[in-house]
C-alpha atoms as a PDB file:
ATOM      1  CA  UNK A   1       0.000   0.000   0.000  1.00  0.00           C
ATOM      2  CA  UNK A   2       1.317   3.403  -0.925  1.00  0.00           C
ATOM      3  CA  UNK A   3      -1.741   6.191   0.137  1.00  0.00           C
ATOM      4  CA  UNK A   4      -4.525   5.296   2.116  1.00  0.00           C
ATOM      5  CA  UNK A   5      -7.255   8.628   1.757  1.00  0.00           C
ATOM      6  CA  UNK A   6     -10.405   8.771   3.647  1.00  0.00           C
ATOM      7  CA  UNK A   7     -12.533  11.813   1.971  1.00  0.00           C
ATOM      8  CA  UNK A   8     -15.142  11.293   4.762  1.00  0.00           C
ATOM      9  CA  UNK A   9     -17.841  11.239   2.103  1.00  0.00           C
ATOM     10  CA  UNK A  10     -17.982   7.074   1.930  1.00  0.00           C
ATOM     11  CA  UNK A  11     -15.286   7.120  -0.525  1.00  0.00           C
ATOM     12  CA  UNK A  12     -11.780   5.848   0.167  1.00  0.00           C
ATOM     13  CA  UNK A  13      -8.949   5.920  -2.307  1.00  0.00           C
ATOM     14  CA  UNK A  14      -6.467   3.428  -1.689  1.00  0.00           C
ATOM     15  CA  UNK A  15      -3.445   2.990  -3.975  1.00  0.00           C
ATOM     16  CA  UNK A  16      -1.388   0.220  -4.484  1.00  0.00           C
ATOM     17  CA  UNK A  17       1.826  -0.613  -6.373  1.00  0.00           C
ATOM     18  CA  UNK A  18       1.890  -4.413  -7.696  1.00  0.00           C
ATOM     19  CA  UNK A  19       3.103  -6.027 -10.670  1.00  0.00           C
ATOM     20  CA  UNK A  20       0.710  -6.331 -13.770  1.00  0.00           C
ATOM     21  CA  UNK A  21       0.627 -10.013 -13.276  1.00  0.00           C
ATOM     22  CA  UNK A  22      -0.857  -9.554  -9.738  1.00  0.00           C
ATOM     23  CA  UNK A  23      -4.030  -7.650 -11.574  1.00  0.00           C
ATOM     24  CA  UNK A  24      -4.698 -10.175 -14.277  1.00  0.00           C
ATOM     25  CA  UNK A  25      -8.611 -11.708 -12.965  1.00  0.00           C
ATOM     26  CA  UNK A  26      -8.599  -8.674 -10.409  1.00  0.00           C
ATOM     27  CA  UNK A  27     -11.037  -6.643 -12.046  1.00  0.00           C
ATOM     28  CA  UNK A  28     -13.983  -9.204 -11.778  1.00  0.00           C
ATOM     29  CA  UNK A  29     -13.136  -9.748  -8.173  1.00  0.00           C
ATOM     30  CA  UNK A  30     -13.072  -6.500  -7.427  1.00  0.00           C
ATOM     31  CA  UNK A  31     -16.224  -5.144  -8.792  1.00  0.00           C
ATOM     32  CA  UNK A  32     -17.905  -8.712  -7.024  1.00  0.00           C
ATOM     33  CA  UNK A  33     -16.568  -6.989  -3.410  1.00  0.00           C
ATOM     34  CA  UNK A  34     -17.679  -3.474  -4.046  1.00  0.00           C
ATOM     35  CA  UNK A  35     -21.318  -4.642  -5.815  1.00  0.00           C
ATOM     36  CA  UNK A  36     -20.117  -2.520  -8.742  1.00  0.00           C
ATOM     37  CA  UNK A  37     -19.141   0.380  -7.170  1.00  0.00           C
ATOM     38  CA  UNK A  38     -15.653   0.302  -7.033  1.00  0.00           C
ATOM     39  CA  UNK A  39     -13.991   2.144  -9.546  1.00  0.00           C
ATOM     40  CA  UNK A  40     -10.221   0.387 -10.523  1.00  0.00           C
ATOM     41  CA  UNK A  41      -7.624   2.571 -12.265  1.00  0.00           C
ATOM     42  CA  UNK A  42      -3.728   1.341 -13.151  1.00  0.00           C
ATOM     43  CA  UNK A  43      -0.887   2.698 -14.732  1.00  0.00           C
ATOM     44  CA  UNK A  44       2.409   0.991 -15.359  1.00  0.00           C
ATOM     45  CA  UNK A  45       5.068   2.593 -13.672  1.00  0.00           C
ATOM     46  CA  UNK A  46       8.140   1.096 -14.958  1.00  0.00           C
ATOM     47  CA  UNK A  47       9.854  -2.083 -15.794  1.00  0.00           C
ATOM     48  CA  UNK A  48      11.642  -4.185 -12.636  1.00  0.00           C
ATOM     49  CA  UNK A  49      13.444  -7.835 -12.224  1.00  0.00           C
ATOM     50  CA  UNK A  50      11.426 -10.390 -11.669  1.00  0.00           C
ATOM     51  CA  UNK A  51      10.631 -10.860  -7.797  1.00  0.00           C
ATOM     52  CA  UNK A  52       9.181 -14.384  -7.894  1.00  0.00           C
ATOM     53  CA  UNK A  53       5.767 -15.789  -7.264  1.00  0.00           C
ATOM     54  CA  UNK A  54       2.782 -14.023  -5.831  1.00  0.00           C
ATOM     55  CA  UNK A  55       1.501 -15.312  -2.873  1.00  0.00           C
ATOM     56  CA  UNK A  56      -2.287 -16.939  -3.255  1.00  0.00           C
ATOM     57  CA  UNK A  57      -5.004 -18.232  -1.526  1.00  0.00           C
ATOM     58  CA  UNK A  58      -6.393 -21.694  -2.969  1.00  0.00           C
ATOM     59  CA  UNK A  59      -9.825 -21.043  -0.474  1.00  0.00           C
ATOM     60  CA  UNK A  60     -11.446 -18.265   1.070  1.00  0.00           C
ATOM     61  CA  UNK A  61     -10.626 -16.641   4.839  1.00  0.00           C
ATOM     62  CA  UNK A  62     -13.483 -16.907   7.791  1.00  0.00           C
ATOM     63  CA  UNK A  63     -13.686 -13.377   9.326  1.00  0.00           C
ATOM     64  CA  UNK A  64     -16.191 -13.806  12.578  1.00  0.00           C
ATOM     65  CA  UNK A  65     -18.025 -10.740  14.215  1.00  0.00           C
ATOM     66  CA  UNK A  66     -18.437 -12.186  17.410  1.00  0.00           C
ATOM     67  CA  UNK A  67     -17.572 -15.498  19.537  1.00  0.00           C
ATOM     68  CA  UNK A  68     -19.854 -18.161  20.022  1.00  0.00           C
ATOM     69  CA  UNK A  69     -19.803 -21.921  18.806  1.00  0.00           C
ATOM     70  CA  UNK A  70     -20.567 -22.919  14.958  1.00  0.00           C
ATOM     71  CA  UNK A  71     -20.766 -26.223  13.620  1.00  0.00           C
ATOM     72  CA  UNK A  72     -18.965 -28.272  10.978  1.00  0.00           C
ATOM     73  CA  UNK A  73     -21.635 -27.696   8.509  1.00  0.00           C
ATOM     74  CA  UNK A  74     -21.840 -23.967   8.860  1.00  0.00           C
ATOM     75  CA  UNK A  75     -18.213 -23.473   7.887  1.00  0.00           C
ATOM     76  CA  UNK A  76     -18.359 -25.199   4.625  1.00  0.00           C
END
């Protein structure tokens, strides 16, 4: 993360510097988490070695609000 901007008015501009290859399939996931709201600009800044492979996620992340017990069919 470069600049993180908070215009109080429910819009925040965050930038980011990544490689290219880290935005390829981005764009549909990205207008999926904002419900088409998000608006996604890049620019290439430059050329730069090769800094080997980007970190994934093969499944998604469990965020919970509040503690409490679940079961095993709830989390899949």
């Amino acid at each position: 993360m470069v600049n993180l901007v908070n215009h109080g008015t429910g819009r925040i501009r965050a930038q980011f510097q990544v490689p290219s290859r880290g935005l390829i399939g981005y764009r549909s996931e990205f207008l999926t988490d904002t419900r088409g709201t998000g608006i996604l600009n890049s620019m290439l800044l430059g050329y730069e070695p090769h800094r080997g492979a980007l970190p994934t996620r093969l499944t998604g992340s469990l965020v919970a609000d509040r503690s409490g017990k679940s079961v095993a069919y709830a989390l899949f």
